[in-house]
Protein backbone atom coordinates (compact mmCIF):
# COMPACT_ATOMS: atom_id res chain seq x y z
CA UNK A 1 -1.34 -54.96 -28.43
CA UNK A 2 2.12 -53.84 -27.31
CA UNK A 3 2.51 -51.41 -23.96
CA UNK A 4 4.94 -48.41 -24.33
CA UNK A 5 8.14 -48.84 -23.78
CA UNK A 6 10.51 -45.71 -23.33
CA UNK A 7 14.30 -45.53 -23.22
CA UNK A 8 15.59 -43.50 -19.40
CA UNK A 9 16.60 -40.94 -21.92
CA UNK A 10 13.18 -40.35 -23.11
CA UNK A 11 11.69 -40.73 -19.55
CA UNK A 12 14.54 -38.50 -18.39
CA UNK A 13 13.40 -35.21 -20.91
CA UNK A 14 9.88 -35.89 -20.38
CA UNK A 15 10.38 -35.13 -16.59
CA UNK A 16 12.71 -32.51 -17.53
CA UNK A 17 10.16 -30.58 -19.69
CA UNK A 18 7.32 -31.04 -16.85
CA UNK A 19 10.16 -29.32 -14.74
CA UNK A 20 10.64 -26.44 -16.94
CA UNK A 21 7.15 -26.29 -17.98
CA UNK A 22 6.08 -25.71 -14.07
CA UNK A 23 8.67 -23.34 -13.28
CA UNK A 24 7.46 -21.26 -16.18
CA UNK A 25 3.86 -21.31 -14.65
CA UNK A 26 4.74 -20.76 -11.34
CA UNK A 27 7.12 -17.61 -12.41
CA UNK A 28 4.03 -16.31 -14.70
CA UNK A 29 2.14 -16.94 -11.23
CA UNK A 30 4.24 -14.73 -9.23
CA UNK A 31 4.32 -11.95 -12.20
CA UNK A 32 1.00 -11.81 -12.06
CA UNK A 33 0.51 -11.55 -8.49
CA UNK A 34 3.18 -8.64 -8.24
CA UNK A 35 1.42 -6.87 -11.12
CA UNK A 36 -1.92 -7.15 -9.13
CA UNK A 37 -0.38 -6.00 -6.31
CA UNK A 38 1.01 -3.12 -8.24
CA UNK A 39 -2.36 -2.16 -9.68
CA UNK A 40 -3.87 -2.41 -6.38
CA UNK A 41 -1.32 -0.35 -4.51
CA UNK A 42 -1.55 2.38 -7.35
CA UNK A 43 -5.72 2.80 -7.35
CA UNK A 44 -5.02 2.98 -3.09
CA UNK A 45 -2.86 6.23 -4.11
CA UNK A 46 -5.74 7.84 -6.19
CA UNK A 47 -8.57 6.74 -3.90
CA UNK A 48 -6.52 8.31 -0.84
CA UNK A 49 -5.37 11.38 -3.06
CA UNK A 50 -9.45 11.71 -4.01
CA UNK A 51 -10.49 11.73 -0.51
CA UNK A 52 -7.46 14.45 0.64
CA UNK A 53 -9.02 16.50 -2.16
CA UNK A 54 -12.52 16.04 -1.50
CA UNK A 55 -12.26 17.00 2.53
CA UNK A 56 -9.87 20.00 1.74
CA UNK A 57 -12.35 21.50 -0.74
CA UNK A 58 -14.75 20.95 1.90
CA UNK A 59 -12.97 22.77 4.25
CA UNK A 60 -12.27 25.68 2.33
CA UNK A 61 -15.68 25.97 1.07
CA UNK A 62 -16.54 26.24 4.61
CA UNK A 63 -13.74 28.78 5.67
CA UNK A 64 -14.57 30.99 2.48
CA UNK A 65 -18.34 31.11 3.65
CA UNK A 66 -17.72 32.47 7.33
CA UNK A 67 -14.88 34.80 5.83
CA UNK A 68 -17.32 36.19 3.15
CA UNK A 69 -20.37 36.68 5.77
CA UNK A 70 -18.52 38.87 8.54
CA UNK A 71 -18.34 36.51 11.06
CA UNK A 72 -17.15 37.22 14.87
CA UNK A 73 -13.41 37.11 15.81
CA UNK A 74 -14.40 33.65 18.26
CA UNK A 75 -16.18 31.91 14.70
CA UNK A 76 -13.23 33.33 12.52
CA UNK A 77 -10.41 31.81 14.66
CA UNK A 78 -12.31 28.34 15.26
CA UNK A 79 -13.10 27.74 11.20
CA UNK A 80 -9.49 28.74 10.59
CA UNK A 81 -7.83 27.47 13.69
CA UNK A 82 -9.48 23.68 14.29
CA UNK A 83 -8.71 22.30 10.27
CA UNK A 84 -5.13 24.01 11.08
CA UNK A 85 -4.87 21.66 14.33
CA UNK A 86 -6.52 18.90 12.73
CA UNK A 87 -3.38 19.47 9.63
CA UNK A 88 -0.47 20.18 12.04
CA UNK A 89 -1.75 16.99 13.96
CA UNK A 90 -1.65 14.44 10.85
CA UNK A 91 1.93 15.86 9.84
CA UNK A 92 3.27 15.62 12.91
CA UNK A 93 2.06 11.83 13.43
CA UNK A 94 3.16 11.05 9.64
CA UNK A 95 6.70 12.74 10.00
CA UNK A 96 7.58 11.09 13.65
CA UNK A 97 9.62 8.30 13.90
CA UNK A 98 8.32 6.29 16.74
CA UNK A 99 10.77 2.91 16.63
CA UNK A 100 12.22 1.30 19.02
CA UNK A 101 15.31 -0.72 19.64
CA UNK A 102 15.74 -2.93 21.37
CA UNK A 103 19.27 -4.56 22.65
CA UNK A 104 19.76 -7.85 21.35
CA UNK A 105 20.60 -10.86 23.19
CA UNK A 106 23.45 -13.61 22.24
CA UNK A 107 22.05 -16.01 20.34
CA UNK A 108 19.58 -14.22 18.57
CA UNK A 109 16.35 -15.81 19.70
CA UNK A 110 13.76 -14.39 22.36
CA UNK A 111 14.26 -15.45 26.13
């Protein structure tokens, strides 16, 4: 019985196409990972969008049944005024830019 015996050409494009071959995997890898990441980012969107929904129809169901029922001035300002606060607050934190800079040093590390 005879052992193989390969030329350093043939050796040469066998490693080669084990190269290539786990490049390919690894870049179907990461494609697969950024699509996931995709999908996942999306269904946070519609679960978050759901949720916004679901607590402003809850608040207006409860405005609409004080308005509809007569209620004092006192009950009429707090079911209109506290989901008003509770909005303006929200916006306010989501459309402030709260960064800060800070001078840097030569050398670029931290001291």
């Amino acid at each position: 019985m005879t052992g193989i015996s390969l030329s350093p050409v043939e050796i040469m494009a066998g490693l080669g196409a084990l190269s290539v071959l786990l490049v390919v995997w690894r870049a179907g890898a990461r494609r697969a990972r950024a699509a996931a990441d995709a999908v996942r980012t999306g269904s946070r969107v519609v679960s978050l969008a759901g949720r916004v929904l679901f607590t402003a129809g809850l608040i207006v169901a409860v405005q609409w049944v004080v308005i509809t029922h007569r209620p004092s001035v006192g009950l009429l300002l707090a079911v209109l005024g506290l989901p008003a606060l509770a909005a303006s607050y929200a916006l306010t934190r989501a459309l402030t830019v709260t960064t800060q800079d800070m001078p840097r040093r030569r050398g670029g590390g931290r001291r």
